[in-house]
Protein backbone atom coordinates (compact mmCIF):
# COMPACT_ATOMS: atom_id res chain seq x y z
CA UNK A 1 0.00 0.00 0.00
CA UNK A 2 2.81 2.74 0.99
CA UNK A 3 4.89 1.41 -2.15
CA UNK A 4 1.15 2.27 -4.16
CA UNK A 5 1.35 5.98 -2.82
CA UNK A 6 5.33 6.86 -4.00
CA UNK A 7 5.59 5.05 -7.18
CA UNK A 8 3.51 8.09 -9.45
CA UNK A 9 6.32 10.46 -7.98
CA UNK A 10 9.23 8.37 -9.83
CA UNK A 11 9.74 8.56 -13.77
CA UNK A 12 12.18 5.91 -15.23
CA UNK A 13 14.29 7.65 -17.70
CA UNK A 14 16.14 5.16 -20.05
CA UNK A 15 19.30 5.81 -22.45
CA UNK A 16 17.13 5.87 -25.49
CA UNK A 17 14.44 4.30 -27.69
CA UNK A 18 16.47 0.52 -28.34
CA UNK A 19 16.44 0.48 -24.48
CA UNK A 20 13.33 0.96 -23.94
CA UNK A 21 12.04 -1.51 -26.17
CA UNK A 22 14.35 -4.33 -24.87
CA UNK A 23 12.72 -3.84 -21.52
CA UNK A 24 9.28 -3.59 -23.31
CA UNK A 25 9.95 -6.59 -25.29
CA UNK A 26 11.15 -8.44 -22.33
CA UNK A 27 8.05 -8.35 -20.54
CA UNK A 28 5.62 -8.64 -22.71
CA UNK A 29 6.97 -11.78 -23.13
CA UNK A 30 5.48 -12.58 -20.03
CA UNK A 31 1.93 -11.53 -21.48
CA UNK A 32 1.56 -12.60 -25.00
CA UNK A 33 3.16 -16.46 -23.99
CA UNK A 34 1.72 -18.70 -26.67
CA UNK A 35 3.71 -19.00 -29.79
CA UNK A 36 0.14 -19.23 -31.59
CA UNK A 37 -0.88 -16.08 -30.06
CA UNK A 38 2.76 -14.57 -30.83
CA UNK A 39 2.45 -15.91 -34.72
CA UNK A 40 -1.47 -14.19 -34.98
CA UNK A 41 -0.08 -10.99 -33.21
CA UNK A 42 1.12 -7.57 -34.45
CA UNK A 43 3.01 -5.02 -33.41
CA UNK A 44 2.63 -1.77 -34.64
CA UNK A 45 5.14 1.32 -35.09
CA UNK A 46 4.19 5.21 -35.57
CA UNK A 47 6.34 6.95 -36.96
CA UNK A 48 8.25 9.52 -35.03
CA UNK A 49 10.06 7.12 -32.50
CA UNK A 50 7.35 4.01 -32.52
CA UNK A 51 8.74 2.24 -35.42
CA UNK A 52 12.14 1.33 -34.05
CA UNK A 53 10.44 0.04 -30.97
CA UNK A 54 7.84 -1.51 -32.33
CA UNK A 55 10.44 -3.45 -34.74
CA UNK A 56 12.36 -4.40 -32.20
CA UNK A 57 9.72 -5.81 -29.93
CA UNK A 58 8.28 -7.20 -33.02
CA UNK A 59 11.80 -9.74 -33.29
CA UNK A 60 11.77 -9.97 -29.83
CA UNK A 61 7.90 -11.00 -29.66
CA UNK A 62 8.55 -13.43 -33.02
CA UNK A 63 5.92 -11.69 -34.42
CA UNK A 64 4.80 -9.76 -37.06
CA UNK A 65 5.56 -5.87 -37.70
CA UNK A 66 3.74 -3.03 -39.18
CA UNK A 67 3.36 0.65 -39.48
CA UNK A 68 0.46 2.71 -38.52
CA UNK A 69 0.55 6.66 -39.67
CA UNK A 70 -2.38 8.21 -37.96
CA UNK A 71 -2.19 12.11 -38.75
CA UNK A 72 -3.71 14.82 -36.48
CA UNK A 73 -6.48 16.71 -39.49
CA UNK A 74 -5.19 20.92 -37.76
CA UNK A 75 -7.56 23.63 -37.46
CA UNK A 76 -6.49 26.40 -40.20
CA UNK A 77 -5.70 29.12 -37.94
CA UNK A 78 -4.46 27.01 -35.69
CA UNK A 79 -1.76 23.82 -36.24
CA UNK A 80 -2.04 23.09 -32.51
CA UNK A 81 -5.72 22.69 -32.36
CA UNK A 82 -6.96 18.77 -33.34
CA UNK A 83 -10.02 19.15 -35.57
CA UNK A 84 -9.96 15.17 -35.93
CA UNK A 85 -7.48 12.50 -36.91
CA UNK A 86 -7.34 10.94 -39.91
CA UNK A 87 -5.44 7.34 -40.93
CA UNK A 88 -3.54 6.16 -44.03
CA UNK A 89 -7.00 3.61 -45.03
CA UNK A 90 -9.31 6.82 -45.12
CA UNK A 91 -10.75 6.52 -41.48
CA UNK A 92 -11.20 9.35 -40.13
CA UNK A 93 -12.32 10.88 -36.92
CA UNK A 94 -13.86 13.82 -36.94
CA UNK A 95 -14.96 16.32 -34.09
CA UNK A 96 -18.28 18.16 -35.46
CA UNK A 97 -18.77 20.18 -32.77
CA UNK A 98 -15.12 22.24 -33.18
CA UNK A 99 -15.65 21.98 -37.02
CA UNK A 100 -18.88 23.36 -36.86
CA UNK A 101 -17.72 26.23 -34.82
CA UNK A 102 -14.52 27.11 -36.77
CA UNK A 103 -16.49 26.84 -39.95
CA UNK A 104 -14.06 24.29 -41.52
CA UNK A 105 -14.70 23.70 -44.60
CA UNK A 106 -14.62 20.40 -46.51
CA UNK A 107 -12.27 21.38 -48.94
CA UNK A 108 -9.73 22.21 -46.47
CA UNK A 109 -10.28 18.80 -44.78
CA UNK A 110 -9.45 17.15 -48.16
CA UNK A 111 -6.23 18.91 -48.19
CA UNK A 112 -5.29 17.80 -44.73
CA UNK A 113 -6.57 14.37 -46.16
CA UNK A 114 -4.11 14.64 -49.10
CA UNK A 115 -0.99 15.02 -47.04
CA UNK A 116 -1.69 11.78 -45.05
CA UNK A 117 -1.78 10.22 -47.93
CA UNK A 118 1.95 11.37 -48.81
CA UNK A 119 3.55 10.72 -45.72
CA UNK A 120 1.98 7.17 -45.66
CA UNK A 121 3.24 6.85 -49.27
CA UNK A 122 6.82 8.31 -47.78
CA UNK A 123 6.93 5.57 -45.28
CA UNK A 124 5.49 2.51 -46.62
CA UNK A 125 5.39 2.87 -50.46
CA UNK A 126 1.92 2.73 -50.85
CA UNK A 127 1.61 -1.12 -49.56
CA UNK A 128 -1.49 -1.28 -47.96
CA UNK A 129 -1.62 -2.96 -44.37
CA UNK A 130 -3.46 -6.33 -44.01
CA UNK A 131 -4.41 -6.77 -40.02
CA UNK A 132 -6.14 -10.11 -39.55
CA UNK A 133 -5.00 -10.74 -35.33
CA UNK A 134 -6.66 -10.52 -32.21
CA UNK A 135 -3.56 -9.17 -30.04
CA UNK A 136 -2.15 -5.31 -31.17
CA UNK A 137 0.43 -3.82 -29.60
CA UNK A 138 0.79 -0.38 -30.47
CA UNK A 139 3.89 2.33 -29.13
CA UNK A 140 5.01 5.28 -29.86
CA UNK A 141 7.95 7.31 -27.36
């Protein structure tokens, strides 16, 4: 119970990304056991640090590796503000209600659209992802 109440005022800090996903790798060993389950599982990297730990918890995992490039869709006047998300297979996410109120228009959502589909394009020339598992285990540091 005491050891409950100090360990949210500790941060691990590790020497960098291939560390991390050692340690990562290493114990979710201990949760995805079953070679089966391993072979049917996925790990997935986003770019921007996820991919090299995803890949390497992928080998460690013996199982299979992918990229994911979701892309925050930007209000216009504002790059900071999240109007939605948007993903390399045309899902999107949308929030109406700040849309509606910014008066975002359609077209400009099919630009943000547009660049998604570059930067997938950039990353995984243009092979589209096939997930057919039950276990997904997605990071990005």
């Amino acid at each position: 119970m005491i050891l409950d109440k100090i360990t949210n005022k500790f941060q691990l800090r590790l020497k960098d990304r291939t560390t991390a996903a050692n340690i990562l790798g290493e114990a979710l060993k201990d949760v995805i056991k079953g070679e089966e389950e391993r072979k049917k599982s996925v790990v997935l990297g986003i770019p921007g640090g996820g991919v090299v730990i995803a890949d390497i918890i992928a080998r460690k995992l013996a199982c299979q590796f992918d990229i994911v490039i979701p892309r925050k869709l930007r209000a216009s006047h504002n790059e900071e503000l999240a109007i939605g998300a948007a993903m390399e297979d045309g899902t999107n996410y949308l929030n109406d209600d700040i849309i509606g109120t910014l008066r975002i228009s359609e077209e400009y959502i099919g630009r943000e659209k547009f660049l998604i589909n570059n930067k997938f394009n950039d990353y995984n020339n243009n092979i589209q992802c096939l997930l057919y598992t039950q276990t997904i285990d997605i990071t990005h540091i």
